[in-house]
N, C-alpha and C. Protein backbone atom coordinates (compact mmCIF):
# COMPACT_ATOMS: atom_id res chain seq x y z
N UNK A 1 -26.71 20.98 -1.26
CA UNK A 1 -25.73 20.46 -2.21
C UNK A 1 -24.65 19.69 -1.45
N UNK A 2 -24.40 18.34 -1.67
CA UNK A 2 -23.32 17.47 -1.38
C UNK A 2 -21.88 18.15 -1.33
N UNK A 3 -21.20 17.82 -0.40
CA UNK A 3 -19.71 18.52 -0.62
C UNK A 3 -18.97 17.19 -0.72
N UNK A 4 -18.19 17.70 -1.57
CA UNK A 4 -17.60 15.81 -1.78
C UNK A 4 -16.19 16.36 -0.67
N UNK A 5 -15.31 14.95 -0.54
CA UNK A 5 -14.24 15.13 0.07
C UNK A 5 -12.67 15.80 -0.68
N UNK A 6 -11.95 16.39 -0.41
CA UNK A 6 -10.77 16.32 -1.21
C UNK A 6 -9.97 15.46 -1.48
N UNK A 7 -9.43 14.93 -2.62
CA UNK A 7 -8.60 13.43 -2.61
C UNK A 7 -7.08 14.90 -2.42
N UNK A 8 -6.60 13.44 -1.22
CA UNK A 8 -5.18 13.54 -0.88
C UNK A 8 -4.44 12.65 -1.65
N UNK A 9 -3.10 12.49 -1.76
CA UNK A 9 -1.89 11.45 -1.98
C UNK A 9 -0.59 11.78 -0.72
N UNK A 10 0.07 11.49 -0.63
CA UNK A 10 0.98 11.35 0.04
C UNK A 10 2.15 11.38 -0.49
N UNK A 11 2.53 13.06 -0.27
CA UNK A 11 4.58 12.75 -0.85
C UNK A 11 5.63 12.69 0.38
N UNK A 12 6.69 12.53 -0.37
CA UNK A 12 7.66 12.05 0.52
C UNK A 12 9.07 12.40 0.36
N UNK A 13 9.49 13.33 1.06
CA UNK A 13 11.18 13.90 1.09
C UNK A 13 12.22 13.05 2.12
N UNK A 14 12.80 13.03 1.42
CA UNK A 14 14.17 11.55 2.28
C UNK A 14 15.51 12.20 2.13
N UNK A 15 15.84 12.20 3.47
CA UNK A 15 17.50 12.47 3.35
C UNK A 15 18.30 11.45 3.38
N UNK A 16 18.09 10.42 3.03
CA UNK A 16 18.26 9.05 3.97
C UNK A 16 17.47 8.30 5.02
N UNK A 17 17.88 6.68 5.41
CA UNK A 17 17.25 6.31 6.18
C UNK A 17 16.30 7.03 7.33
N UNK A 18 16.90 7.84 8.00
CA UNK A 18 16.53 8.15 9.15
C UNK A 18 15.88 9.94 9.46
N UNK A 19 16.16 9.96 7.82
CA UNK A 19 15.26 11.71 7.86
C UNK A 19 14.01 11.75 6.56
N UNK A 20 12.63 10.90 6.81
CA UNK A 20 11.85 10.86 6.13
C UNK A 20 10.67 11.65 6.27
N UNK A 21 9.85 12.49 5.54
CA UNK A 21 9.09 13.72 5.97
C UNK A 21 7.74 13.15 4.62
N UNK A 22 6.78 12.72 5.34
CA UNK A 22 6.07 12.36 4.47
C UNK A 22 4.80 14.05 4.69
N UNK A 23 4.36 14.19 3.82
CA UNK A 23 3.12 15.27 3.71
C UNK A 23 1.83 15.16 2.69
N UNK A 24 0.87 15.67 2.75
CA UNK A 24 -0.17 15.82 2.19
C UNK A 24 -0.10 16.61 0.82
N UNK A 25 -0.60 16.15 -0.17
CA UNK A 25 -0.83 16.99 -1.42
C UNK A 25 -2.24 16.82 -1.82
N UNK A 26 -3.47 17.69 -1.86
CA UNK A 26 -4.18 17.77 -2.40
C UNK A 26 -4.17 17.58 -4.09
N UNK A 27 -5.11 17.01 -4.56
CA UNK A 27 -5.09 16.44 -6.04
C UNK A 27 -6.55 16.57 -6.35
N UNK A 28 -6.56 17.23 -8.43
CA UNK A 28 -7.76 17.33 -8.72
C UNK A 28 -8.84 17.90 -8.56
N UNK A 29 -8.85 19.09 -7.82
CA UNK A 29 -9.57 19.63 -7.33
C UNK A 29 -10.35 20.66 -8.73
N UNK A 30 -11.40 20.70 -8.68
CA UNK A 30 -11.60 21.64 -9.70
C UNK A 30 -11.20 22.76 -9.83
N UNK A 31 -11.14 23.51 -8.47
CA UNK A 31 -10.51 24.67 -8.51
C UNK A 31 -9.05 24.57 -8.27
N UNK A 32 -8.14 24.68 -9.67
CA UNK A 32 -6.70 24.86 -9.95
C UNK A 32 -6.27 25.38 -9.12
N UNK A 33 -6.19 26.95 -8.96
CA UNK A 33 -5.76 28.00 -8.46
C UNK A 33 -5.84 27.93 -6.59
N UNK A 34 -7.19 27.36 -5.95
CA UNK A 34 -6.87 26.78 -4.58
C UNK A 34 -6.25 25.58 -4.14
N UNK A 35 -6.34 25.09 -5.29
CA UNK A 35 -5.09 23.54 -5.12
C UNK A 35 -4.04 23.77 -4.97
N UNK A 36 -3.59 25.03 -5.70
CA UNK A 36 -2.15 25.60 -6.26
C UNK A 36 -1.93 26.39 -4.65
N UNK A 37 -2.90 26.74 -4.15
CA UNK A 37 -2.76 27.83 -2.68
C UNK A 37 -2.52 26.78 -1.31
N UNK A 38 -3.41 25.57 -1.51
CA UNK A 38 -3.66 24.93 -0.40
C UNK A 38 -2.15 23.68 -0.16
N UNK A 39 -1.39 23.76 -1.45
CA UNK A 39 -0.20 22.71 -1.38
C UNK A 39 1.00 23.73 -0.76
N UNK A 40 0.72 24.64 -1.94
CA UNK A 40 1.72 25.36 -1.37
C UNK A 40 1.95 25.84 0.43
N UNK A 41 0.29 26.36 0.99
CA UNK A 41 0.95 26.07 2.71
C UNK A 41 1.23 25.25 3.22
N UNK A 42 0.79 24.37 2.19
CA UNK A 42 1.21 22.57 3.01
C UNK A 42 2.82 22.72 2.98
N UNK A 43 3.29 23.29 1.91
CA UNK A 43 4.90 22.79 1.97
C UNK A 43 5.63 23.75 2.76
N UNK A 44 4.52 25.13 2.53
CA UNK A 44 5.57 25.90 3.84
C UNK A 44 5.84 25.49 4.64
N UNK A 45 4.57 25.06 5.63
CA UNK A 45 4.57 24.85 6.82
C UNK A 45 5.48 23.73 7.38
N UNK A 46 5.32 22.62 6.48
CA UNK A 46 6.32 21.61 6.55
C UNK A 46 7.74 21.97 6.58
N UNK A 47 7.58 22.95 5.64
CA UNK A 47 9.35 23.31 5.79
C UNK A 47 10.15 24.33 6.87
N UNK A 48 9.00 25.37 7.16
CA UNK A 48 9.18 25.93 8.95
C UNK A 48 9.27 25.14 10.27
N UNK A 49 8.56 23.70 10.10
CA UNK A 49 8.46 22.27 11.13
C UNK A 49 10.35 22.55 10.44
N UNK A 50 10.90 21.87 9.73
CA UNK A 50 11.93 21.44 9.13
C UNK A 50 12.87 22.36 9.99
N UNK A 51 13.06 23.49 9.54
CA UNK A 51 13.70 24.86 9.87
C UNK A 51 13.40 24.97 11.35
N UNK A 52 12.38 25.07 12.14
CA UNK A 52 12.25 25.09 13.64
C UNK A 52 13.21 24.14 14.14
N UNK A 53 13.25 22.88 13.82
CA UNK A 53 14.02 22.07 14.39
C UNK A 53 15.13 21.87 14.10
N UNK A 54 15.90 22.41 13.46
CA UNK A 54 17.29 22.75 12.70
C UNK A 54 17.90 23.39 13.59
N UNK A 55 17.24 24.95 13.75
CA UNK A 55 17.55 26.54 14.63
C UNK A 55 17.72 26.22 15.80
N UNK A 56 16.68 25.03 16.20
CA UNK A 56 16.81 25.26 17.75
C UNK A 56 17.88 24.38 18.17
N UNK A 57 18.48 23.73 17.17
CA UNK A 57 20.04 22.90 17.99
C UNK A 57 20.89 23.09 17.33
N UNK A 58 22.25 23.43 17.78
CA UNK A 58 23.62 23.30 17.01
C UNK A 58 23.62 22.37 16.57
N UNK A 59 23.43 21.34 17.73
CA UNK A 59 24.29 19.59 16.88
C UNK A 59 23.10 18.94 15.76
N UNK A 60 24.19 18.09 15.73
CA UNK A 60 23.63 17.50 14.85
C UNK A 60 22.62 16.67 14.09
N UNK A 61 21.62 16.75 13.67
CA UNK A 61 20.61 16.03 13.71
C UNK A 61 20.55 14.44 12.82
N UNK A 62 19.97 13.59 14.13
CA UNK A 62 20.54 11.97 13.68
C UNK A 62 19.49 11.55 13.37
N UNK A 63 17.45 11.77 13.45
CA UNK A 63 16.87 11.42 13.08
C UNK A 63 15.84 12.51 12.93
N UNK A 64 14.74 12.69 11.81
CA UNK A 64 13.88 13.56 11.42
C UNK A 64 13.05 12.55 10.88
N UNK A 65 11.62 12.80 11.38
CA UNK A 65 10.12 11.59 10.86
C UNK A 65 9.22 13.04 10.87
N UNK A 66 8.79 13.35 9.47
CA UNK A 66 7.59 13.84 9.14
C UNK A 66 6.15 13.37 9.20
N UNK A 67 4.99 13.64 9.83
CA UNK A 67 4.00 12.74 9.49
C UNK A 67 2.86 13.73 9.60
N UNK A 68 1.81 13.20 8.93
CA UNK A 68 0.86 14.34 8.50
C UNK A 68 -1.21 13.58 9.20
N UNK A 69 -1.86 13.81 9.93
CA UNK A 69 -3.44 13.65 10.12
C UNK A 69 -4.42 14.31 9.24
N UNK A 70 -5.74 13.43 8.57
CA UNK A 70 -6.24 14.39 8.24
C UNK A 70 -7.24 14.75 9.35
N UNK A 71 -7.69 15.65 9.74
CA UNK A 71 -8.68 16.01 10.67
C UNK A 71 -9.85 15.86 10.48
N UNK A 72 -10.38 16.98 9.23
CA UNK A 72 -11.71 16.82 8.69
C UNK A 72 -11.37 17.16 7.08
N UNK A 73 -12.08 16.35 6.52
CA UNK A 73 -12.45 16.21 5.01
C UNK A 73 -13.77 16.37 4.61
N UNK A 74 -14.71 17.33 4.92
CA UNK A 74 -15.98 16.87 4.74
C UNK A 74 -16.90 18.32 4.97
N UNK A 75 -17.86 18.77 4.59
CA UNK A 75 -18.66 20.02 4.38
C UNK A 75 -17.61 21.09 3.97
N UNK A 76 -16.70 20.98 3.05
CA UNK A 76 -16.01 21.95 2.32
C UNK A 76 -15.02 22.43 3.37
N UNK A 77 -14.44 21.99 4.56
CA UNK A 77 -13.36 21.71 5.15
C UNK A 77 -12.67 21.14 5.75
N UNK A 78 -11.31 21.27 4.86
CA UNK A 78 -10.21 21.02 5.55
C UNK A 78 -9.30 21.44 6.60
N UNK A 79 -8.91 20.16 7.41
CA UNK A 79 -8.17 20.48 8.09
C UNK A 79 -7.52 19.43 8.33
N UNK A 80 -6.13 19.43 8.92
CA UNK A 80 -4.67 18.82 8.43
C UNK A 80 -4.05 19.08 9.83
N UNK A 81 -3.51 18.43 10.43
CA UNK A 81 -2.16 18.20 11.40
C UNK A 81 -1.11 17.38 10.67
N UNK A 82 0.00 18.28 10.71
CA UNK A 82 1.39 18.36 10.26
C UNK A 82 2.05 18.02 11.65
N UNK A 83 3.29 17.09 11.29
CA UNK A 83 4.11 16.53 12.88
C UNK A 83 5.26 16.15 12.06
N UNK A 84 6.43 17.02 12.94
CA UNK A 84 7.72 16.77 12.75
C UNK A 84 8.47 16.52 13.88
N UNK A 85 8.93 15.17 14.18
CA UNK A 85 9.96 14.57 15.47
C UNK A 85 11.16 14.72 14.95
N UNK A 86 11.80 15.54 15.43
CA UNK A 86 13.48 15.38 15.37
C UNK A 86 13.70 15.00 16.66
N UNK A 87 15.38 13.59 16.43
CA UNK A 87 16.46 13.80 17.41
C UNK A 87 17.45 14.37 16.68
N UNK A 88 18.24 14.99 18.36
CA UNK A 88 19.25 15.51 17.44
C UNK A 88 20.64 14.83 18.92
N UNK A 89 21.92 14.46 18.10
CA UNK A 89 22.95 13.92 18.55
C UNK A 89 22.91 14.19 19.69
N UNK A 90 23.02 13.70 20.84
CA UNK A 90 23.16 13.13 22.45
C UNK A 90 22.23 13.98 22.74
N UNK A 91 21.09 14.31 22.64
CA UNK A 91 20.13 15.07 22.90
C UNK A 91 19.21 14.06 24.31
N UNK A 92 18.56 14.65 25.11
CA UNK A 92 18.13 13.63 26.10
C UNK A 92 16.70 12.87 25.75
N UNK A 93 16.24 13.48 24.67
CA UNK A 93 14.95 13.16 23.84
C UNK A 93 14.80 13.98 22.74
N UNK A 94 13.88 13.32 21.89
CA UNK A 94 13.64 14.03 20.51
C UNK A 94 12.74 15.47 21.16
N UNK A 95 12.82 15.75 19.97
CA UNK A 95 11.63 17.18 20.02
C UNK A 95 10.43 17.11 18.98
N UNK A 96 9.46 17.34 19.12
CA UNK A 96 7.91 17.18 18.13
C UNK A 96 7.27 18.11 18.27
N UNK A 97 6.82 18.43 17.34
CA UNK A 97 5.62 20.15 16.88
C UNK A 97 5.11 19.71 16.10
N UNK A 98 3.43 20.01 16.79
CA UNK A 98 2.39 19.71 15.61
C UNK A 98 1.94 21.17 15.07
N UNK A 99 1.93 21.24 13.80
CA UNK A 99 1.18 22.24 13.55
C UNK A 99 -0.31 22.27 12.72
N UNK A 100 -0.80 22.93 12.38
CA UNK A 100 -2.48 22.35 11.81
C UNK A 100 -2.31 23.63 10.83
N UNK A 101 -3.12 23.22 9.40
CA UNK A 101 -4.01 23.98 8.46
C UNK A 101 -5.30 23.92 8.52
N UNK A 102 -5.85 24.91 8.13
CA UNK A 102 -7.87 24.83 7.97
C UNK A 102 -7.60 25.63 7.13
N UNK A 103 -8.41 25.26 6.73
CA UNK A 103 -9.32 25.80 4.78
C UNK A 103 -10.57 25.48 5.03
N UNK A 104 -11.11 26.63 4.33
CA UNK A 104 -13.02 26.73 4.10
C UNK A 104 -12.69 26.79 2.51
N UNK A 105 -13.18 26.01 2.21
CA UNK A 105 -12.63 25.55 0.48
C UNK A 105 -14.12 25.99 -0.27
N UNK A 106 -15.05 26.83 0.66
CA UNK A 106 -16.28 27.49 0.11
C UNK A 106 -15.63 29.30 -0.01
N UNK A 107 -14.93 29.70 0.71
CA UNK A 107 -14.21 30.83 0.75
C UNK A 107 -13.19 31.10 0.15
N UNK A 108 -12.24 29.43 -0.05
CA UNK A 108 -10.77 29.42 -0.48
C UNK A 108 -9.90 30.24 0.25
N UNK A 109 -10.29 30.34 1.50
CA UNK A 109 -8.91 30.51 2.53
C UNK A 109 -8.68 29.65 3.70
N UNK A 110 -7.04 30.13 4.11
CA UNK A 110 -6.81 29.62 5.01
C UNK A 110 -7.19 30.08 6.08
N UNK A 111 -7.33 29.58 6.99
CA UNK A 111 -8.64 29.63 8.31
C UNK A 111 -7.94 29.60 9.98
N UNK A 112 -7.72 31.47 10.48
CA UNK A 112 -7.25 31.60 11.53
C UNK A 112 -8.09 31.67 12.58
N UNK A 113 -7.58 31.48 13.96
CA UNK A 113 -8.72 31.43 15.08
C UNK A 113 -9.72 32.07 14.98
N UNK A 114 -9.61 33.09 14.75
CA UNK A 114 -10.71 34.45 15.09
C UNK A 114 -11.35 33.99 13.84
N UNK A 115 -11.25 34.10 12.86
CA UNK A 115 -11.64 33.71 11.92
C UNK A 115 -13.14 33.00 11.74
N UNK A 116 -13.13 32.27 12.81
CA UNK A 116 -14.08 30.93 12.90
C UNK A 116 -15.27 31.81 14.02
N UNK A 117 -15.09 32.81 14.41
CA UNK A 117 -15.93 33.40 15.49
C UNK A 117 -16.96 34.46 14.66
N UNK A 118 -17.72 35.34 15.50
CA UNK A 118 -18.75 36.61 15.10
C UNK A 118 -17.03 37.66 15.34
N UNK A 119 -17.22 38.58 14.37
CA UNK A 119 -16.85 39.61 15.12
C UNK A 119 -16.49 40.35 16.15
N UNK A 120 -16.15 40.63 16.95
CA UNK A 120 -16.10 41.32 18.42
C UNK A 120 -16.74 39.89 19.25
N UNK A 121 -16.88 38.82 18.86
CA UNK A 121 -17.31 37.83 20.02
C UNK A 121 -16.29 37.99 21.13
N UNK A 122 -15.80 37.70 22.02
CA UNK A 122 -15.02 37.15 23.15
C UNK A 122 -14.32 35.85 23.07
N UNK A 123 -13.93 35.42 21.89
CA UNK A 123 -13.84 34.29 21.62
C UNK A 123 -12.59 34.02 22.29
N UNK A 124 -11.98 34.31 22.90
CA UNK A 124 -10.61 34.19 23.70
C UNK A 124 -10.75 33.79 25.29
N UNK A 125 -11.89 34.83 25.78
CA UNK A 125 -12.00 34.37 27.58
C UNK A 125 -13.24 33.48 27.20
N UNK A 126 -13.74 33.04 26.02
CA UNK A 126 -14.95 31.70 26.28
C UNK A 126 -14.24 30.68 26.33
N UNK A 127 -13.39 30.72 24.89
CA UNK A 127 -12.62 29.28 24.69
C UNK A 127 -11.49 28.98 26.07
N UNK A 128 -10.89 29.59 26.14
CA UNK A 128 -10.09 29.52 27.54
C UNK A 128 -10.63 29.46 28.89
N UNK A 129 -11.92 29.86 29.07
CA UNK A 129 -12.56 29.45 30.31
C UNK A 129 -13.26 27.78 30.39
N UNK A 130 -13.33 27.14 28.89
CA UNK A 130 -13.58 26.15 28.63
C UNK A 130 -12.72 25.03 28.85
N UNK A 131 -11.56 25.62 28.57
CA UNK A 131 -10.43 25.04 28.67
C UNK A 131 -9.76 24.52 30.36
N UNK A 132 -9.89 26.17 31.06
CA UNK A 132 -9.22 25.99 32.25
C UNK A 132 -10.70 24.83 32.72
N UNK A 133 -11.77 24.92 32.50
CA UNK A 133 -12.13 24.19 33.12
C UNK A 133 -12.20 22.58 32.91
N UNK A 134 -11.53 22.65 31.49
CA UNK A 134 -11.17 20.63 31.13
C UNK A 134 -9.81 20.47 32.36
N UNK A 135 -8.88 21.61 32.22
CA UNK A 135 -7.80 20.95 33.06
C UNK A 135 -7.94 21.16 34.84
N UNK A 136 -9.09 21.62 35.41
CA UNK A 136 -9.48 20.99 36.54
C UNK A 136 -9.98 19.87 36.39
N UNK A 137 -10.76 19.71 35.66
CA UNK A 137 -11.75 18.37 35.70
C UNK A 137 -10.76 16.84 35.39
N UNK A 138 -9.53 17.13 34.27
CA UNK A 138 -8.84 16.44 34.06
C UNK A 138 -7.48 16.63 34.71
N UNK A 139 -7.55 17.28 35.77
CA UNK A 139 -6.16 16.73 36.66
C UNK A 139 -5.41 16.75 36.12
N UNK A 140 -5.16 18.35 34.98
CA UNK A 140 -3.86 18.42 34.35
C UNK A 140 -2.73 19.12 35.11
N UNK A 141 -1.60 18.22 35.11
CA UNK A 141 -0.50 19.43 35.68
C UNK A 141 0.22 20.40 34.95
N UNK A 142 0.11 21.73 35.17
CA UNK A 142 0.87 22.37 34.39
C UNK A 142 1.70 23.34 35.01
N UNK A 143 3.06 23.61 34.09
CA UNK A 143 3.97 24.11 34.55
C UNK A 143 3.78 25.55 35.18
N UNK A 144 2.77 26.19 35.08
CA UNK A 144 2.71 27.63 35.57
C UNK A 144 1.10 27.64 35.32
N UNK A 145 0.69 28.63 36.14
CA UNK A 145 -1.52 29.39 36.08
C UNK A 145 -1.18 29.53 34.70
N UNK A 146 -2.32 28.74 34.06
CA UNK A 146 -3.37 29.21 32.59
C UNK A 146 -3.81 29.94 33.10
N UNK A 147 -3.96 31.00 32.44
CA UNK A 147 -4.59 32.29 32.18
C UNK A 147 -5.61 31.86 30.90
N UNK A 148 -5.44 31.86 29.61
CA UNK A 148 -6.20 32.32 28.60
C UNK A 148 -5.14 32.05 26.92
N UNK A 149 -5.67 31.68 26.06
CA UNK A 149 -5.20 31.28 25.29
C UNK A 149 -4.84 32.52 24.53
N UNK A 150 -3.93 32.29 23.25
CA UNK A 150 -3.56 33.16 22.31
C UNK A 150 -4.54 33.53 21.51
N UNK A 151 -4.38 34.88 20.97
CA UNK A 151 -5.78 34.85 19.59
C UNK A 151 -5.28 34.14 18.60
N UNK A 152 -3.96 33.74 18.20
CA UNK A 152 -4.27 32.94 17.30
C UNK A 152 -3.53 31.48 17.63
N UNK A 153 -3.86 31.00 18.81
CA UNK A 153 -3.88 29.61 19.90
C UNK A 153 -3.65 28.88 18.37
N UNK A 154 -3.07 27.10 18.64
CA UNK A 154 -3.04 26.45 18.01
C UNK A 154 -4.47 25.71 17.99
N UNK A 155 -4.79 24.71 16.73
CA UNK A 155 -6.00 24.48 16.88
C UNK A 155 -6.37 23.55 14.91
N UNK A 156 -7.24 22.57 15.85
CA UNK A 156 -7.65 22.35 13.92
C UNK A 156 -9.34 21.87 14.26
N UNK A 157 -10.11 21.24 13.28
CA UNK A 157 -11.74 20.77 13.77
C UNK A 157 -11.42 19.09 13.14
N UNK A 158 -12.05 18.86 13.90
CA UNK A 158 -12.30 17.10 13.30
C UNK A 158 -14.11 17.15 14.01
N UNK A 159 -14.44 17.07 12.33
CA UNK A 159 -15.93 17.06 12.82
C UNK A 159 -16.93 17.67 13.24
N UNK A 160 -17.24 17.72 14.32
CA UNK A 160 -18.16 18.72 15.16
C UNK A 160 -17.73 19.43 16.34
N UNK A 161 -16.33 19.27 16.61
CA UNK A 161 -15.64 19.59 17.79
C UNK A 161 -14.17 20.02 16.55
N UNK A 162 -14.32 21.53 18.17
CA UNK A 162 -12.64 22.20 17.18
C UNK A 162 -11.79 21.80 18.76
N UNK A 163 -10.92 21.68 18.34
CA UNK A 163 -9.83 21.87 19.04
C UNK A 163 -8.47 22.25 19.12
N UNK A 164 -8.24 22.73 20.70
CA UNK A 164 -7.62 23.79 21.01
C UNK A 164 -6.13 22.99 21.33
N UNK A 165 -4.69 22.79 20.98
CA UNK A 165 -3.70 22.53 21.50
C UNK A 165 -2.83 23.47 21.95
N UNK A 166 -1.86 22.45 22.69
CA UNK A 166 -0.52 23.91 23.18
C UNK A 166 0.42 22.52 22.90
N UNK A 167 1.82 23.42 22.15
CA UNK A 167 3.05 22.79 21.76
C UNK A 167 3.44 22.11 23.27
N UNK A 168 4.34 21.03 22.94
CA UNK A 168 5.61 20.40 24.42
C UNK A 168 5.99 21.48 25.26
N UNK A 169 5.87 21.37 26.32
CA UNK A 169 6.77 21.96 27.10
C UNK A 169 5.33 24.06 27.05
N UNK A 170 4.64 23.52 26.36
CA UNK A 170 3.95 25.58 26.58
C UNK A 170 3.23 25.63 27.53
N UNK A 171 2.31 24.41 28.28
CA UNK A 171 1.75 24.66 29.63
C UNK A 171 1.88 23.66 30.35
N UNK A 172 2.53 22.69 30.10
CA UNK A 172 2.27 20.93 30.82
C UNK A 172 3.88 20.76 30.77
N UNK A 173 4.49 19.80 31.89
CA UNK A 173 5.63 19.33 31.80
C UNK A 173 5.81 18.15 30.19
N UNK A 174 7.00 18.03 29.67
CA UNK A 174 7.14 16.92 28.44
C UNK A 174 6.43 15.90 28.47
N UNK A 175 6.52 14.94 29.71
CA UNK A 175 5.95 13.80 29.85
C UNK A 175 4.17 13.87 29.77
N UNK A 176 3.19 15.20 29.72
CA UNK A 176 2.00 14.98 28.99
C UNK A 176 2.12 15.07 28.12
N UNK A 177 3.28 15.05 26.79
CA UNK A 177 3.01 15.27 25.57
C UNK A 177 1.56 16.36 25.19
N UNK A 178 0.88 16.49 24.09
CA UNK A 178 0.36 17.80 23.64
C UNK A 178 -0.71 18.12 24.80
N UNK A 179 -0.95 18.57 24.91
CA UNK A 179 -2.35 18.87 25.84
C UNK A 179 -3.62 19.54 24.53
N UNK A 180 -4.20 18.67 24.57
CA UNK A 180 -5.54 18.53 23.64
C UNK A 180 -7.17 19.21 24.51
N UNK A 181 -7.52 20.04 23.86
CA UNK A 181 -8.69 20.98 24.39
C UNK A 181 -10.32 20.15 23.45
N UNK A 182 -10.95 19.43 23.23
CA UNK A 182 -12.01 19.44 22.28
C UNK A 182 -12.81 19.93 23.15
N UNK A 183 -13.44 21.13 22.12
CA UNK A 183 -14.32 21.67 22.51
C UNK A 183 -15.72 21.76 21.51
N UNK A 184 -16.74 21.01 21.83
CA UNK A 184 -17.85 21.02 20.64
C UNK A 184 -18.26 21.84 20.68
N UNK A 185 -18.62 22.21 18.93
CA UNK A 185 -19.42 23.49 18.23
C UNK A 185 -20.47 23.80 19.25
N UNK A 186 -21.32 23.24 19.43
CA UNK A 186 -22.71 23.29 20.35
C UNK A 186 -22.40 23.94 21.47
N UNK A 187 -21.38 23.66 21.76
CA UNK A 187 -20.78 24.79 23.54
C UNK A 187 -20.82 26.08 22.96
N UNK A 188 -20.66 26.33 21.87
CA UNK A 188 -19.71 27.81 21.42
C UNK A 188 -20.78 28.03 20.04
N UNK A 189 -21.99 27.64 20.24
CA UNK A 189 -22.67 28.44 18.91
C UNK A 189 -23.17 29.19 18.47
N UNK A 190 -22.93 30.15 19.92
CA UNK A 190 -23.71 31.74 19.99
C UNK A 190 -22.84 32.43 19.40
N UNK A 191 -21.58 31.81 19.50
CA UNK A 191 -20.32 32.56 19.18
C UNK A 191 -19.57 32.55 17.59
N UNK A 192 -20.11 31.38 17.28
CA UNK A 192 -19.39 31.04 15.83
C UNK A 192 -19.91 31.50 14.77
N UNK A 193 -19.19 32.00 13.25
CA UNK A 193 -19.45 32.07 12.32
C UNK A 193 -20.67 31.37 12.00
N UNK A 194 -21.52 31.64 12.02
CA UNK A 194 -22.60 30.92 10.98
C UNK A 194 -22.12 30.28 9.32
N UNK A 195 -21.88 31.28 8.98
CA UNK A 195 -21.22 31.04 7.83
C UNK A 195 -20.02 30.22 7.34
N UNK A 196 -19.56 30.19 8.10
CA UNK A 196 -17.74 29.71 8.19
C UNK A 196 -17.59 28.09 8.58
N UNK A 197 -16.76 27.69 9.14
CA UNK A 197 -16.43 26.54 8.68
C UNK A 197 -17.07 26.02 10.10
N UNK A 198 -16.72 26.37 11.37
CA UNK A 198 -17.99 25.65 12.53
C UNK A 198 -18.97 26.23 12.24
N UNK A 199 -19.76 27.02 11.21
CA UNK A 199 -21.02 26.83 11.47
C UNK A 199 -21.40 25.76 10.58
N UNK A 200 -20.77 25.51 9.83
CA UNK A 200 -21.30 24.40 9.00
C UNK A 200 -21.33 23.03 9.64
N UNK A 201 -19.75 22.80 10.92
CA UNK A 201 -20.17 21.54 11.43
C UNK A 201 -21.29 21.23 12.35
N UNK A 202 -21.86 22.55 12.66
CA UNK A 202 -23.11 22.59 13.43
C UNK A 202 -24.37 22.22 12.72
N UNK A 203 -24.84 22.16 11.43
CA UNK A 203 -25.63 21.85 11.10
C UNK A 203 -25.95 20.39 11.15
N UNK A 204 -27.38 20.26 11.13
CA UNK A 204 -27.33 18.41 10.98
C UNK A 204 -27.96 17.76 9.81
N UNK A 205 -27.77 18.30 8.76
CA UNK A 205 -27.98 17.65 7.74
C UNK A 205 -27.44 17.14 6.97
């Protein structure tokens, strides 16, 4: 059975010129009630981006740009990167946090790391041994020894490959901006949900 895509639109909160927060709204979906689930984390999350960058400075904030990726639209999931750049008054640079949603819109939930694995897999020292070994190969510098990612590490799928991020400043000096992990389903398919949302990008039909 065909999975069609979800139609998005694009809204938009303005404080003025220089504090515009555009986000994703799912539309039309047959199922009401996960439309009604899947906007609503959209706006949380947007509004914790909002609130993170508020908390973390006294002064004053002179510019805020919301902007939203879709990742994957396609075999009944979604997934979404959310990005909020604040400056804030004589600050020496802005600050940016991406954060990501996944939905298995065959389950109607939202979709945490472990989530996407077998049970009791190891899904923590695989994905992270995958990892330490992109940032030998790619001559990443980072501020302190990787060890091993979080269980619930940042992360969204585009496609056939999930991937693994870390916020500014969590293992790399500022100037690499995010440090990006893709890691394809096919590396990790002993390990994944069959059922769930990488096992589906594993199929080839």
């Amino acid at each position: 059975m065909p999975t069609f895509p979800v139609q998005i639109v694009t809204l938009q909160v303005s404080g003025g010129s220089q504090k515009i927060i555009n986000y994703p709204q799912v539309v039309q979906m047959q199922n009401q009630s996960l439309e009604r689930f899947i906007n609503q984390a959209i706006i949380q999350e947007t509004q914790a981006l909002i609130n993170q960058q508020v908390a973390n400075m006294p002064s004053t904030v002179v510019e805020m740009l919301g902007t939203y990726e879709i990742k994957n639209n396609q075999r009944d999931v979604l997934s979404i990167s959310l990005t909020n750049y604040t400056y804030h008054d004589k600050a020496a640079h802005g600050m940016t946090y991406i954060k990501s949603l996944t939905f298995d819109l065959e389950s109607g939930k939202k979709c945490e790391l472990k989530e996407l694995f077998k049970p009791d897999s190891n899904y923590v020292e695989i994905l992270s041994a995958n990892i330490q070994q992109q940032i030998a190969q790619r001559d990443i510098q980072l501020i302190e020894d990787f060890t091993e990612i979080s269980p619930n590490q940042d992360f969204y799928i585009a496609d056939k490959t999930l991937v693994i991020y870390f916020q500014l400043y969590e293992i790399t000096p500022y100037v690499y901006g995010f440090p990006m992990f893709p890691i394809s389903v096919y590396d990790i398919q002993d390990i994944i949900r069959e059922d769930g949302p990488l096992g589906r990008m594993a199929e080839n039909n």
